[in-house]
C-alpha atoms as a PDB file:
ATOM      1  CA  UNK A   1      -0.937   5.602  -0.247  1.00  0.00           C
ATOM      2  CA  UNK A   2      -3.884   6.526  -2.282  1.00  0.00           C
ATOM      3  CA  UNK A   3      -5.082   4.346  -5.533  1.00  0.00           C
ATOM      4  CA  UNK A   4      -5.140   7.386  -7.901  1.00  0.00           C
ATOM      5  CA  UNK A   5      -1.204   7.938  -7.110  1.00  0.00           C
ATOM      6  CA  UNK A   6      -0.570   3.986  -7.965  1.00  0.00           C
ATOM      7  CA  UNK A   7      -2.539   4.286 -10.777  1.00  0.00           C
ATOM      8  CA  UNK A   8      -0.430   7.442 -11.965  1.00  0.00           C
ATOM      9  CA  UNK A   9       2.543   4.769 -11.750  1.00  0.00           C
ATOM     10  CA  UNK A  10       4.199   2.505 -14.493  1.00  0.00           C
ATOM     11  CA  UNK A  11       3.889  -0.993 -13.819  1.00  0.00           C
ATOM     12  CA  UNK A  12       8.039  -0.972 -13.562  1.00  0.00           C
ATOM     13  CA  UNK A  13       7.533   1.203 -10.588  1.00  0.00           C
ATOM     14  CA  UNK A  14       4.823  -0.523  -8.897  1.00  0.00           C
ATOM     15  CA  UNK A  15       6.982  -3.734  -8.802  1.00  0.00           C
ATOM     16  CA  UNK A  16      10.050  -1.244  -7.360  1.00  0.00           C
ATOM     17  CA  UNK A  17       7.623   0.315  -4.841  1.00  0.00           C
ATOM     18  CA  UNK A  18       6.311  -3.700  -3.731  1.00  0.00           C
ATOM     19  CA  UNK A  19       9.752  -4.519  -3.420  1.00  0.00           C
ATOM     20  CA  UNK A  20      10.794  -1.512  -1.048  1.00  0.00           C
ATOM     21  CA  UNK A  21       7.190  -2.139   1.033  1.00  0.00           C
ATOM     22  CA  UNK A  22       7.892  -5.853   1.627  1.00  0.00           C
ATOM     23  CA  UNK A  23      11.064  -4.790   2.547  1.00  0.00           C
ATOM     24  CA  UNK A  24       9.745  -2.467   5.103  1.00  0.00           C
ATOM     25  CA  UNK A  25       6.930  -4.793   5.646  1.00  0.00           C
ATOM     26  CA  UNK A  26       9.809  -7.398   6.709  1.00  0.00           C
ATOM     27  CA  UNK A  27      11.789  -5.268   8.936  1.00  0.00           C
ATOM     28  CA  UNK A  28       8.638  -3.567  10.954  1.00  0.00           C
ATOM     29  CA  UNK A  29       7.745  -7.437  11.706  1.00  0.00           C
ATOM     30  CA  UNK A  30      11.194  -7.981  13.193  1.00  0.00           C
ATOM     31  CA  UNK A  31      10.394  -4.867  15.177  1.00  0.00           C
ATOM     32  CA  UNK A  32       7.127  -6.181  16.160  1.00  0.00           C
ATOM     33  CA  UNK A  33       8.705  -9.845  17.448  1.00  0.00           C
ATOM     34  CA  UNK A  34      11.181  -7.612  19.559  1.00  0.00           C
ATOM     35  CA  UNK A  35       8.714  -5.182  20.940  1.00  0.00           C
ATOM     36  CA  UNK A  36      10.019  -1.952  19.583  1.00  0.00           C
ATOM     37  CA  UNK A  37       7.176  -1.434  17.322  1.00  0.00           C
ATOM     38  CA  UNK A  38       6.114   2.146  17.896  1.00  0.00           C
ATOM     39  CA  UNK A  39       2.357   2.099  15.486  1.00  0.00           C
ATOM     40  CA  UNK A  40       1.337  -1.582  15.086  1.00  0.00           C
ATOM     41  CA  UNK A  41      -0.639   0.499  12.223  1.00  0.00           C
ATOM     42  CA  UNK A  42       2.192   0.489  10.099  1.00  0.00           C
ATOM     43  CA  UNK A  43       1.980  -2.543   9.282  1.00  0.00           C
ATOM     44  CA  UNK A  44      -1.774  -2.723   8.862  1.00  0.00           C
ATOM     45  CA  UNK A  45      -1.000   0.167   5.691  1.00  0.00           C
ATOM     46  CA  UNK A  46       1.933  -1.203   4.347  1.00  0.00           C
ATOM     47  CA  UNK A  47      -0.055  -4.690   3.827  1.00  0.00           C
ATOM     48  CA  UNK A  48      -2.767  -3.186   2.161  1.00  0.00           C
ATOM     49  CA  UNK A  49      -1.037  -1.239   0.360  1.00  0.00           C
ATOM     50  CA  UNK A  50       0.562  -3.758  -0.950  1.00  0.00           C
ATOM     51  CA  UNK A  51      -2.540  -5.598  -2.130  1.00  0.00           C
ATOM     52  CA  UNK A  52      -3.451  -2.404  -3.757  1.00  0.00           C
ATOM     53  CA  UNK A  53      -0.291  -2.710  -5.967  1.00  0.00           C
ATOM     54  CA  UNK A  54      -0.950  -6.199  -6.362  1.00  0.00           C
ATOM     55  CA  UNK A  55      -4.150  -5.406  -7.786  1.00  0.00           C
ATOM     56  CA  UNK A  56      -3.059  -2.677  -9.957  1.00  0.00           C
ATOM     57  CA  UNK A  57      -0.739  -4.536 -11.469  1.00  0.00           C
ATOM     58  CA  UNK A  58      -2.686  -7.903 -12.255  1.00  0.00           C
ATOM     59  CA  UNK A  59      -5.240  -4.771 -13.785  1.00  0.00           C
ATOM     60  CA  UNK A  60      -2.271  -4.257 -16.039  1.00  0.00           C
ATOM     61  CA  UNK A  61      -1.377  -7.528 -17.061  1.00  0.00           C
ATOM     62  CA  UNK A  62      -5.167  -8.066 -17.797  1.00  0.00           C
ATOM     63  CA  UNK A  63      -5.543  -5.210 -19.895  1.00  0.00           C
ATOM     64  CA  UNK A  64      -2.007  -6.139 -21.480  1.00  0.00           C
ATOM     65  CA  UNK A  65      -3.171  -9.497 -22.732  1.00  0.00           C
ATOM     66  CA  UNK A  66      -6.852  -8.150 -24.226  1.00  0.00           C
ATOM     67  CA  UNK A  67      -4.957  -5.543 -26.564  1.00  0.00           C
END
């Protein structure tokens, strides 16, 4: 997921999208502990994107508390 799209996003639905990619994150770990992981990639991405959100939002939250 590109920054510019997160950026594009409220902060409401950056904490829905976290939620749904820890989720993810989650389940492609069981996957991984069973061997049916097709990409290990996957979960490379989905972690960083993840700290991408995470940074986005603490950006926000910053920003909130200067005004």
């Amino acid at each position: 997921m590109k920054i510019r799209e997160l950026r594009e996003l409220s902060s409401d639905e950056l904490e829905r999208k976290e939620l749904e990619l820890k989720d993810q994150w989650f389940k492609l770990r069981f996957q991984k502990s069973l061997g049916q992981l097709d990409n290990p990639m996957k979960l490379r991405n989905i972690r960083r994107d993840i700290a991408k959100i995470k940074t986005i939002l603490k950006e926000l939250q910053k920003k909130g508390a200067e005004k």
